[in-house]
Every structure is written in C-alpha cells, then in structure tokens.
N, C-alpha and C. Protein backbone atom coordinates (compact mmCIF):
# COMPACT_ATOMS: atom_id res chain seq x y z
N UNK A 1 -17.01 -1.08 -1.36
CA UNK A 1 -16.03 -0.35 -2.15
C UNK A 1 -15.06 -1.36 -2.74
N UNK A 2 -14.76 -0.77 -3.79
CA UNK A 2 -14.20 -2.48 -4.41
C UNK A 2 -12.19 -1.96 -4.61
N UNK A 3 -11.25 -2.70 -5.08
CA UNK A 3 -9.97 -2.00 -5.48
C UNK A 3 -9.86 -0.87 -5.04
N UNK A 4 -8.87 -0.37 -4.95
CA UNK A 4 -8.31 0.98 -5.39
C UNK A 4 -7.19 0.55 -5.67
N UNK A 5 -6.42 0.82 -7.42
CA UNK A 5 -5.47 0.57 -7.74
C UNK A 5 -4.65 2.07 -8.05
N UNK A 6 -3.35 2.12 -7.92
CA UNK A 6 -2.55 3.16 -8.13
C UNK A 6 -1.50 3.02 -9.02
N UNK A 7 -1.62 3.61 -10.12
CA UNK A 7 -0.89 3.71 -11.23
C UNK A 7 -0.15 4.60 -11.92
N UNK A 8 0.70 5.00 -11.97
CA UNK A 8 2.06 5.91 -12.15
C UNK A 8 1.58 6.13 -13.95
N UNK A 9 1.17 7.11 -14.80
CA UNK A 9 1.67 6.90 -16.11
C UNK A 9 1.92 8.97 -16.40
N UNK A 10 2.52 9.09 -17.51
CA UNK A 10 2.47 10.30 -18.15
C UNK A 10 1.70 10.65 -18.88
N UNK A 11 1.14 12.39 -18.85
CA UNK A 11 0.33 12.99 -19.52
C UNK A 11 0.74 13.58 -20.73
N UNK A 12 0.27 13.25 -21.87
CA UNK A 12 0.38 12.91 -23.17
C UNK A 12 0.49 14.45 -23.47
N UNK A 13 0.98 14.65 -24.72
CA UNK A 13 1.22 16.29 -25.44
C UNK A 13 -0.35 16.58 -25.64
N UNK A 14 -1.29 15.82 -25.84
CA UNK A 14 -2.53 16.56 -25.67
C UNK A 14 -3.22 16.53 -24.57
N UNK A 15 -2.55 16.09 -23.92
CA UNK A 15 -3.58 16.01 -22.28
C UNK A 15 -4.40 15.11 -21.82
N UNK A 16 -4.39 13.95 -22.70
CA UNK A 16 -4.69 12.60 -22.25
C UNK A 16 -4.29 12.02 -21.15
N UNK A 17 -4.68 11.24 -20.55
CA UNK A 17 -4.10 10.01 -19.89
C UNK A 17 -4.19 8.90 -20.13
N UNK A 18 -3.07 7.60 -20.57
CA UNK A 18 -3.71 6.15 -20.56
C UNK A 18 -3.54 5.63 -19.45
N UNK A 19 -4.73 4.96 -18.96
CA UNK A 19 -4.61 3.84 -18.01
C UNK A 19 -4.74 2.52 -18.22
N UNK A 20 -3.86 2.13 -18.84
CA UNK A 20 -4.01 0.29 -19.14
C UNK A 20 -4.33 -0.17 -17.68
N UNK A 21 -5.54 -0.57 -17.59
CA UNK A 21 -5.97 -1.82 -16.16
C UNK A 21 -6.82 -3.01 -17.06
N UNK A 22 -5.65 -4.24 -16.88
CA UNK A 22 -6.06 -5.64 -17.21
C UNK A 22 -7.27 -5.77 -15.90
N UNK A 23 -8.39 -6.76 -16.65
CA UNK A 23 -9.08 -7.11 -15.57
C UNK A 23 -10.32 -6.44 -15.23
N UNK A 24 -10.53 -5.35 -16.49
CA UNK A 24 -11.93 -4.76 -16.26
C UNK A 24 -12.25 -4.96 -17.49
N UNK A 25 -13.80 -4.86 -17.72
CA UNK A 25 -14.51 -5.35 -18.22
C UNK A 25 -14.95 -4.07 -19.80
N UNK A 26 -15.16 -4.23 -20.95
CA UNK A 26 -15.33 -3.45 -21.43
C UNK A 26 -16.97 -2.93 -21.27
N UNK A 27 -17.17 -1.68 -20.87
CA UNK A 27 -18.62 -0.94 -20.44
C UNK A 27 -18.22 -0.71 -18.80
N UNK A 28 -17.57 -1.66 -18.33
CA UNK A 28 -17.72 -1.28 -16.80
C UNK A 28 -17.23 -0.03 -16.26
N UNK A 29 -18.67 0.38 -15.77
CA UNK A 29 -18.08 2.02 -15.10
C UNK A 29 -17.32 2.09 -14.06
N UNK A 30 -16.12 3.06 -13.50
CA UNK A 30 -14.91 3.74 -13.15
C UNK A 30 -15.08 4.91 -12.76
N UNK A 31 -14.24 5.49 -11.55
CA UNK A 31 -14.20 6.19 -11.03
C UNK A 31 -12.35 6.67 -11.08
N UNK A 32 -12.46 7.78 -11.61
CA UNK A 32 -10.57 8.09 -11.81
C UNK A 32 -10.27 9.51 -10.97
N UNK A 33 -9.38 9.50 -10.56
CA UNK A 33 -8.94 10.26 -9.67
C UNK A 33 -7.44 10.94 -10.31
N UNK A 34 -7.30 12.09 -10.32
CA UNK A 34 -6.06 12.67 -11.11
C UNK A 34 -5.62 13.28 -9.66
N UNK A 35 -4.56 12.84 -9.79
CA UNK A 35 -3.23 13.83 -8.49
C UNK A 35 -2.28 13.98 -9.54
N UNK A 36 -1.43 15.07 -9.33
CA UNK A 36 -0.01 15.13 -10.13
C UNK A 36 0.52 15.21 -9.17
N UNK A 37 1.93 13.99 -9.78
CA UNK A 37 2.94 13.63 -8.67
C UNK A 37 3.80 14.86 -8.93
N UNK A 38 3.72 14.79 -7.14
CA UNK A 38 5.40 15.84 -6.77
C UNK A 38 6.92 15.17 -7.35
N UNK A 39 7.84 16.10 -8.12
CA UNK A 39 8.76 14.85 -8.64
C UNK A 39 9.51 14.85 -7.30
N UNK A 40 9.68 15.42 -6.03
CA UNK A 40 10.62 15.12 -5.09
C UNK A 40 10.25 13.81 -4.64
N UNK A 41 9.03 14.19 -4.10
CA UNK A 41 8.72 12.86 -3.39
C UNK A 41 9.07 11.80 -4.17
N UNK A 42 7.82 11.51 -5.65
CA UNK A 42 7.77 10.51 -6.25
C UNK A 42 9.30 9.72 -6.52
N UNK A 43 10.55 10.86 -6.82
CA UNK A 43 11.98 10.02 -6.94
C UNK A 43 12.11 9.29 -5.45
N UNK A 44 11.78 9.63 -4.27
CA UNK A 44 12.16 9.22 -3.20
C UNK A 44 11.22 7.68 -2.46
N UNK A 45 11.96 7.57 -1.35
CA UNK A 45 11.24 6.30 -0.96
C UNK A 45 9.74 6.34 -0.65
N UNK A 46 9.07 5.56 -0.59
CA UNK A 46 7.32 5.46 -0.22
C UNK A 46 7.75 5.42 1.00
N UNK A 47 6.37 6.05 1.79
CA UNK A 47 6.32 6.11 3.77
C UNK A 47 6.46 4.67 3.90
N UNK A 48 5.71 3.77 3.07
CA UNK A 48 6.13 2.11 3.69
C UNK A 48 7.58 1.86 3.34
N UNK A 49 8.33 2.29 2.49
CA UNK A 49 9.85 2.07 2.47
C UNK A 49 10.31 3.06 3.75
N UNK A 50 10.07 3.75 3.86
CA UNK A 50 10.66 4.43 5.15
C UNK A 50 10.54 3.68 6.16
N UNK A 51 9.18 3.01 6.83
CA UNK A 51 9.11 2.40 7.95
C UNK A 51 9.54 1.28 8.00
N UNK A 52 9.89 0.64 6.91
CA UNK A 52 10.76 -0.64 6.62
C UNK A 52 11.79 -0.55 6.82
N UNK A 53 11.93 0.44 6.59
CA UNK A 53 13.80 0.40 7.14
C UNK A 53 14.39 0.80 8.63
N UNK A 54 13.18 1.33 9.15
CA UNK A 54 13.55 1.60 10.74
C UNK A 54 13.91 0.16 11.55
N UNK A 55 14.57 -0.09 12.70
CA UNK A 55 15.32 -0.67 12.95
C UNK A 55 13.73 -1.05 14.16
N UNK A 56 13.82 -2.64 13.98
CA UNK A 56 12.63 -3.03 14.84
C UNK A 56 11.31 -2.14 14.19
N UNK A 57 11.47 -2.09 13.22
CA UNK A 57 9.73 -2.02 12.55
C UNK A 57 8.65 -2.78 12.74
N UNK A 58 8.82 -3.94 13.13
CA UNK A 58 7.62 -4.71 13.31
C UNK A 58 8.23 -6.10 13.86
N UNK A 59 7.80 -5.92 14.91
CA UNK A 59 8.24 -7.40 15.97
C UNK A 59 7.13 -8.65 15.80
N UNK A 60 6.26 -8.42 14.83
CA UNK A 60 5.68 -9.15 14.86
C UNK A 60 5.26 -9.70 13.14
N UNK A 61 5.17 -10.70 12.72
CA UNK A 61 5.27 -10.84 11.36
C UNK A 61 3.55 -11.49 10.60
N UNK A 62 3.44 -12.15 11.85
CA UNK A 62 2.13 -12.68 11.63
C UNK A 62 1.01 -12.36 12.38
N UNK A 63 0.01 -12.77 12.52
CA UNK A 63 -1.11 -12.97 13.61
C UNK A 63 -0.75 -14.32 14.59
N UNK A 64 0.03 -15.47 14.11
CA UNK A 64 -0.34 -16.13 15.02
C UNK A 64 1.03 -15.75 16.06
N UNK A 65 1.93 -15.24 15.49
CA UNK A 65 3.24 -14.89 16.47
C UNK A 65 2.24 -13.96 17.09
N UNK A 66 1.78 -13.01 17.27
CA UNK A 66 1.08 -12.20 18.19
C UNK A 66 1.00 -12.46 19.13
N UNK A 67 -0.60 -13.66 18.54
CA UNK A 67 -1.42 -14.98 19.67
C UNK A 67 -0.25 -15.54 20.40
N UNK A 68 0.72 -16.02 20.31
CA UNK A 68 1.70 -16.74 20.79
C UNK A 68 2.38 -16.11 21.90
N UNK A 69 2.96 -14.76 22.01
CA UNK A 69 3.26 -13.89 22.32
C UNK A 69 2.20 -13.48 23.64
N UNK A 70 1.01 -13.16 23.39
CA UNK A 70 0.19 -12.68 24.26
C UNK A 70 -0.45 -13.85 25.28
N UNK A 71 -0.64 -15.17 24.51
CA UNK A 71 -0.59 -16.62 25.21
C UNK A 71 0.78 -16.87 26.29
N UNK A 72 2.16 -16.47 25.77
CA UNK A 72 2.95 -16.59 26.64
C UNK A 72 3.08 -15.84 27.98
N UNK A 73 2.77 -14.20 27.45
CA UNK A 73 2.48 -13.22 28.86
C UNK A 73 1.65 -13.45 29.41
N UNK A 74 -0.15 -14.35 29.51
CA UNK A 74 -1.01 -14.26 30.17
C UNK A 74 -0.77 -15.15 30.95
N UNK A 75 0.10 -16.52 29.83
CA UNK A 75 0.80 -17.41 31.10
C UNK A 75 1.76 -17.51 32.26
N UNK A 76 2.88 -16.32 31.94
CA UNK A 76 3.56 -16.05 32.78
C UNK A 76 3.13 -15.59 34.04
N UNK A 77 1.68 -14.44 34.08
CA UNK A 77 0.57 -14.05 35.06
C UNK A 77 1.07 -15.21 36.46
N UNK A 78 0.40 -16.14 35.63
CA UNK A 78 -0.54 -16.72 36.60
C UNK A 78 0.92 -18.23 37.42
N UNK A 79 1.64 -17.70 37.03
CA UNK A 79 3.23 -18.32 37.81
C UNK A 79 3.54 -18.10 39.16
C-alpha cells in the first residue's frame, strides 16, 4: 500500500474537487476518497494536538532512550 496523503480543499459551485498532488505522475492511477469535514471538529485541534498537550505525553522521544531505559532496569535486577 503506498502513501496515504490528506488534503483539506473546497468543493467548487459545480461540484468538483481539485486535488493538486505534486509528485504523481501524469496517467498514474489513484484511488480518492471523499469525507466532508465536520466544521466543529475541523476548526478544532487534531487528536495528535490533543495528546501533545497532555502533560507527560511521551516519556520517551526516541528508540534508543527506550533501549537505554530498559538496559538500565534489567541492570538494576541483577544488583
């Protein structure tokens, strides 16, 4: 399965849609998906802006802080 890109545009007085996507090929076949945005939500924050802002969202930033982390508790074990 290749991309999935998500793109915000307005539906035209005749009922068009444009989707400008740089980066495809002219002939290459597409698969389009129509949702109409809710305007509550869409004015409001995305679920990843929500969880970003919770306090201790993510104690961990990388993979190797993880490893580091789980290297330190297995070592403490054996103390």
């Amino acid at each position: 399965m290749g991309t999935i890109l998500h793109i915000d545009t307005t539906v035209q007085p005749d009922g068009s849609v444009h989707v400008p996507v740089p980066g495809l090929q002219p002939g290459q076949r597409v698969s389009v998906a129509i949702t109409p945005a809710n305007e509550e939500t869409r004015n409001g924050p995305s679920v990843i802006d929500f969880i970003t802002a919770l306090p201790g969202h993510r104690l961990f930033h990388t993979a190797e802080e993880v490893d580091d982390y789980i290297r330190e508790e297995r070592d403490s074990w054996e103390r």
